[in-house]
C-alpha atoms as a PDB file:
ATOM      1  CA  UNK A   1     107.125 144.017  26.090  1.00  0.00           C
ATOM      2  CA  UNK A   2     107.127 144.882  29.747  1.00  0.00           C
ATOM      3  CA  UNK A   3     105.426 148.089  31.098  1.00  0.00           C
ATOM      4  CA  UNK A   4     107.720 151.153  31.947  1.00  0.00           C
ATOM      5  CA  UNK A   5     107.405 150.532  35.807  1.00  0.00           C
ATOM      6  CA  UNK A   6     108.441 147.260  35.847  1.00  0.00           C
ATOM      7  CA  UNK A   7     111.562 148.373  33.818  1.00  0.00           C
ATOM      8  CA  UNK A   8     111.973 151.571  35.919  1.00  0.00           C
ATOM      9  CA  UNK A   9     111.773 148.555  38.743  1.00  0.00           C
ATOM     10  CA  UNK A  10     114.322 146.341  37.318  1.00  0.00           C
ATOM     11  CA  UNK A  11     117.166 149.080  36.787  1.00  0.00           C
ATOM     12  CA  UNK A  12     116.903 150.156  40.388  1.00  0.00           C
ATOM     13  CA  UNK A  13     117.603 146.610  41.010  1.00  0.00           C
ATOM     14  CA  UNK A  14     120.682 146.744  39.132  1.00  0.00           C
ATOM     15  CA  UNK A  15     121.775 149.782  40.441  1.00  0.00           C
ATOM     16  CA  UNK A  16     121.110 147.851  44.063  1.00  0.00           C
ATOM     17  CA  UNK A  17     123.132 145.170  42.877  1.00  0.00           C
ATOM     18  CA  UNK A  18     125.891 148.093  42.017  1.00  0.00           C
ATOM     19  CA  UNK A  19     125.520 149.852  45.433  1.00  0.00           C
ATOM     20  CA  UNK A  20     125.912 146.060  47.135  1.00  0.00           C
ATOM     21  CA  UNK A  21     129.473 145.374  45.548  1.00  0.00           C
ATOM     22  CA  UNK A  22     130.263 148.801  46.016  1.00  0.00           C
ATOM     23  CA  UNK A  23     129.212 148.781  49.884  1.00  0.00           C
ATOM     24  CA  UNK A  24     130.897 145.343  50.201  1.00  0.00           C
ATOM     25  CA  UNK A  25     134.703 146.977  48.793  1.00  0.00           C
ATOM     26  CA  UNK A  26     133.876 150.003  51.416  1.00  0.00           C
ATOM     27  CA  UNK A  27     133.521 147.567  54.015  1.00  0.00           C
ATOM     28  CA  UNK A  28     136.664 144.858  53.254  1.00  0.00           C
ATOM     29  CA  UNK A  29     138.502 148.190  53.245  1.00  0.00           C
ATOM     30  CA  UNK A  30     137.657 149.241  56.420  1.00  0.00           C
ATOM     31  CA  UNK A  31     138.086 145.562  57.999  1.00  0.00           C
ATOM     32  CA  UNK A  32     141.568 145.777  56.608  1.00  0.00           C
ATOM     33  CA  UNK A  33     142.417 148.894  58.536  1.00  0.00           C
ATOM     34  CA  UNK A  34     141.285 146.905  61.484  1.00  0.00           C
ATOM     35  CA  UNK A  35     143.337 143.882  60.880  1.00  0.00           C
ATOM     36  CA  UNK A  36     146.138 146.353  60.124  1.00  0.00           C
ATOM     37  CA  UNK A  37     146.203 147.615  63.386  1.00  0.00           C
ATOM     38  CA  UNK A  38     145.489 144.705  65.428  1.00  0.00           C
ATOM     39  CA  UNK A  39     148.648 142.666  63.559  1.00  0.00           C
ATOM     40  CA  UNK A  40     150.834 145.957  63.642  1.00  0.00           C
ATOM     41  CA  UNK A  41     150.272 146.286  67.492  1.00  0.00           C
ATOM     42  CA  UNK A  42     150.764 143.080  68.406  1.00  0.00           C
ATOM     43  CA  UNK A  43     154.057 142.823  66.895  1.00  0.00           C
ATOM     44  CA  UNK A  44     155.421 145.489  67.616  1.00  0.00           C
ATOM     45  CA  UNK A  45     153.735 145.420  71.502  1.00  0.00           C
ATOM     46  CA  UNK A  46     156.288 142.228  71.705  1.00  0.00           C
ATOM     47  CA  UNK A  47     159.142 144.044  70.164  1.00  0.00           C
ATOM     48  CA  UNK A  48     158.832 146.595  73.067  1.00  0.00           C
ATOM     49  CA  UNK A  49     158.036 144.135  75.820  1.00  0.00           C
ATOM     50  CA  UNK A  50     161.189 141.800  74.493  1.00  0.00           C
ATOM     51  CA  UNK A  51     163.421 145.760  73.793  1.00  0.00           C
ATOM     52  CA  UNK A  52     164.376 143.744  70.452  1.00  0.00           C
ATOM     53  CA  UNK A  53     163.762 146.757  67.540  1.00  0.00           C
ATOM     54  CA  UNK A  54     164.655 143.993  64.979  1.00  0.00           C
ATOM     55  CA  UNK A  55     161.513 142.166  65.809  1.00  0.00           C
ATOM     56  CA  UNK A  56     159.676 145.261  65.202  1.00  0.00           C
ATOM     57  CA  UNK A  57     160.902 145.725  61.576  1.00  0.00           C
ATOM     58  CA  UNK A  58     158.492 142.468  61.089  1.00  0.00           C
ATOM     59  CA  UNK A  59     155.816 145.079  61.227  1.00  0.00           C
ATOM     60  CA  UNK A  60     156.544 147.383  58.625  1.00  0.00           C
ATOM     61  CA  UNK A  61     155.619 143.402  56.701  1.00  0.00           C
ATOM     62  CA  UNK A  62     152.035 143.501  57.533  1.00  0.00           C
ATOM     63  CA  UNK A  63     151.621 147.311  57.039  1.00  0.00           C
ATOM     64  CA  UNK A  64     152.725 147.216  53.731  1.00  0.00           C
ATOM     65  CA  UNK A  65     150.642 143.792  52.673  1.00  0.00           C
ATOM     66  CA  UNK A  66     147.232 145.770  54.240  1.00  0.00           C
ATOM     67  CA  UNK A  67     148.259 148.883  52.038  1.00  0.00           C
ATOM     68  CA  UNK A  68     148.408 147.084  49.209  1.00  0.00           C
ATOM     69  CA  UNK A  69     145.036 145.037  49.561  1.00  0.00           C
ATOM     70  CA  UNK A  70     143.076 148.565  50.743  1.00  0.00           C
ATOM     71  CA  UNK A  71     144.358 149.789  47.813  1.00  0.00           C
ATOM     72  CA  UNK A  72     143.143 147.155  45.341  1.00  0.00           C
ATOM     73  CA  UNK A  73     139.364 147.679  47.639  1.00  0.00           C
ATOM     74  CA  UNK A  74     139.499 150.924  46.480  1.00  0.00           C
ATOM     75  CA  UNK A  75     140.296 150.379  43.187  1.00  0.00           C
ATOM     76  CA  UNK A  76     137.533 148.290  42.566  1.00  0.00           C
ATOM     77  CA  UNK A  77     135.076 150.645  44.638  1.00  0.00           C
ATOM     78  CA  UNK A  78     135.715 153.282  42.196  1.00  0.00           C
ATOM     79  CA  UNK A  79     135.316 150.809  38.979  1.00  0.00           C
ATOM     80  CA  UNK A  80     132.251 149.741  40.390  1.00  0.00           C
ATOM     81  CA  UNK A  81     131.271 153.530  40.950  1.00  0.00           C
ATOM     82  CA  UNK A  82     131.859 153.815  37.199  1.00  0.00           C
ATOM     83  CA  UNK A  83     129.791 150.985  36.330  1.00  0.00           C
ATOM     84  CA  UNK A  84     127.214 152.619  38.994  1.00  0.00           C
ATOM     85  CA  UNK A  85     127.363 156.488  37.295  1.00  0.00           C
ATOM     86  CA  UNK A  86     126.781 154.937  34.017  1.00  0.00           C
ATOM     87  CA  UNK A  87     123.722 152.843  34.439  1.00  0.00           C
ATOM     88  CA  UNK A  88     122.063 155.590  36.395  1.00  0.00           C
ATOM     89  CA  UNK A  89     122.404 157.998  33.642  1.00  0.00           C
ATOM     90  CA  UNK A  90     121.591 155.194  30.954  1.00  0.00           C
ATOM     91  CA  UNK A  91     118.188 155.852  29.203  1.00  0.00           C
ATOM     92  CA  UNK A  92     115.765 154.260  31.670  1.00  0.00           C
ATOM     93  CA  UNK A  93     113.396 152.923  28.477  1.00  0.00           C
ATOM     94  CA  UNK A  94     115.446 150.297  27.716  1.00  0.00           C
ATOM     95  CA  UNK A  95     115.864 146.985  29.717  1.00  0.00           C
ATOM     96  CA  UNK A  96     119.271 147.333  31.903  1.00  0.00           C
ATOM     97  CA  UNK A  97     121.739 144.079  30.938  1.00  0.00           C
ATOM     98  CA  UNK A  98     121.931 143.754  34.595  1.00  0.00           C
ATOM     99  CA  UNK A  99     126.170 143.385  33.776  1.00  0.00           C
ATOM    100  CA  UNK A 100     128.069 143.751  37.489  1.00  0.00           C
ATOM    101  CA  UNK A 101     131.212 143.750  35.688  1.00  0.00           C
ATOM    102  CA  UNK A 102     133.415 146.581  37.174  1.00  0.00           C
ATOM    103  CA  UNK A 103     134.587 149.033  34.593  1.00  0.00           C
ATOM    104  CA  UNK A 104     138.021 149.164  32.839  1.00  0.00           C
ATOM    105  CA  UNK A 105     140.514 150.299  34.523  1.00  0.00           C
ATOM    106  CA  UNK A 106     142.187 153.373  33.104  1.00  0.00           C
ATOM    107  CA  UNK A 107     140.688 155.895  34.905  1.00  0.00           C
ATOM    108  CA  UNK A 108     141.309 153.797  38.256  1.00  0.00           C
ATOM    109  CA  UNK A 109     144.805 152.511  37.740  1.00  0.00           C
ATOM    110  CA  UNK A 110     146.371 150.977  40.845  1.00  0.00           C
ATOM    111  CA  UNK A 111     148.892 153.590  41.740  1.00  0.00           C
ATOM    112  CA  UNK A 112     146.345 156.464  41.450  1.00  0.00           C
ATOM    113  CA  UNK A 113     144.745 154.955  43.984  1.00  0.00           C
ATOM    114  CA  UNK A 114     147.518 153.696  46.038  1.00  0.00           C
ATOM    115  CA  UNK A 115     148.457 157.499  46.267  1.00  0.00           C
ATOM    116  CA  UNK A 116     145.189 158.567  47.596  1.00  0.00           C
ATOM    117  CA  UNK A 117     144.278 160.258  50.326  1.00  0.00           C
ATOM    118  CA  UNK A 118     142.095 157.227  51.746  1.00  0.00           C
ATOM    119  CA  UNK A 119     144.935 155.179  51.743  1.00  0.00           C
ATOM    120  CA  UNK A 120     148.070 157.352  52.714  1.00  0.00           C
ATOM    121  CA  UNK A 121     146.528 159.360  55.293  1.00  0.00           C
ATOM    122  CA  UNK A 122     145.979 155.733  57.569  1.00  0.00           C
ATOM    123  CA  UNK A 123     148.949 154.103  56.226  1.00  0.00           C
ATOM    124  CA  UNK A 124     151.584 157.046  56.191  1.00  0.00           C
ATOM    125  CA  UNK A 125     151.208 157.737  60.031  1.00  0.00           C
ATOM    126  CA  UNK A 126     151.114 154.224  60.740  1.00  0.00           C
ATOM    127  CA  UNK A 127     154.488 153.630  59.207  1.00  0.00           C
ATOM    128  CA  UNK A 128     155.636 157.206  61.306  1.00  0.00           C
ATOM    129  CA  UNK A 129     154.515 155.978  64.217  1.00  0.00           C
ATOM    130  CA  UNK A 130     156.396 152.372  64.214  1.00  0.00           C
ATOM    131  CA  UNK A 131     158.983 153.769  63.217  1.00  0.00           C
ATOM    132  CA  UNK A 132     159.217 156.401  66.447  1.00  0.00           C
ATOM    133  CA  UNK A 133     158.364 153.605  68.560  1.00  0.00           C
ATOM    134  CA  UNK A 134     161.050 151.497  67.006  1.00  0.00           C
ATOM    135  CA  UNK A 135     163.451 154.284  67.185  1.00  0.00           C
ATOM    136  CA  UNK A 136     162.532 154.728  70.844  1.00  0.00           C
ATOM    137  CA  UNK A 137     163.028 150.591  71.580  1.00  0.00           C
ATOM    138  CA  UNK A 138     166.629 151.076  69.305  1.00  0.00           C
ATOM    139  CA  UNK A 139     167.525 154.059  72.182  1.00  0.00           C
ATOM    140  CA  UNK A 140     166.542 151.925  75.294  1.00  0.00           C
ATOM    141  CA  UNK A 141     168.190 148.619  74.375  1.00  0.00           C
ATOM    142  CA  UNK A 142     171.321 147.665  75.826  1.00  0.00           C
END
């Protein structure tokens, strides 16, 4: 049998683990936001410099494909926020099973989070904003 500290010791190691995955989904999140941008700019920076709005459309592509890979981040952050909530309020006695599984999802469906804040309040303007631009290119062609 091992001595409370060491078990005290081992389930802030899990919980470590927890905060790791969770910190990881938090981060591909953000780099996807990055990548958004970069691709969505590029594109449509040649659609402006060529006045060809059609080429533009190609960007509403890579806006959409980001949105829907932040969103699955985010789902998983929050499943693995379940998983995190739970084993911190566990009874600290016992040995932890040290399972990184993230939780089920029915409390963290996919279009929940696809309709949250997080992800509409980047992705939303985005789309506004090519679309102006686009709009603008559409006016000025020949």
């Amino acid at each position: 049998m091992l001595e409370p500290e060491k078990i005290a010791d081992l389930r802030v190691k899990h919980l470590e683990m927890l905060q790791a995955a969770i910190s990881r989904m938090a981060t591909q999140s953000a780099a996807s936001k990055g990548y958004c941008i970069t691709l969505t700019t590029a594109l449509l920076g040649l659609a402006v410099a060529n006045k060809l709005p059609k080429l533009g459309v190609l960007t509403f592509a890579p806006i959409l494909a980001f949105a829907l890979l932040d969103t699955q981040y985010l789902r998983l952050e929050r499943r693995f926020r379940a998983v995190f909530e739970r084993v911190a309020g566990e009874d600290w006695s016992g040995m932890p099973n040290f399972n990184l599984k993230p939780a089920p999802s029915a409390d963290h469906g996919y279009w929940a989070c696809f309709l949250s804040w997080s992800i509409m309040v980047f992705y939303l303007p985005l789309t506004a904003g090519v679309t102006a631009i686009l709009t603008l290119i559409k006016a000025m062609a020949p």
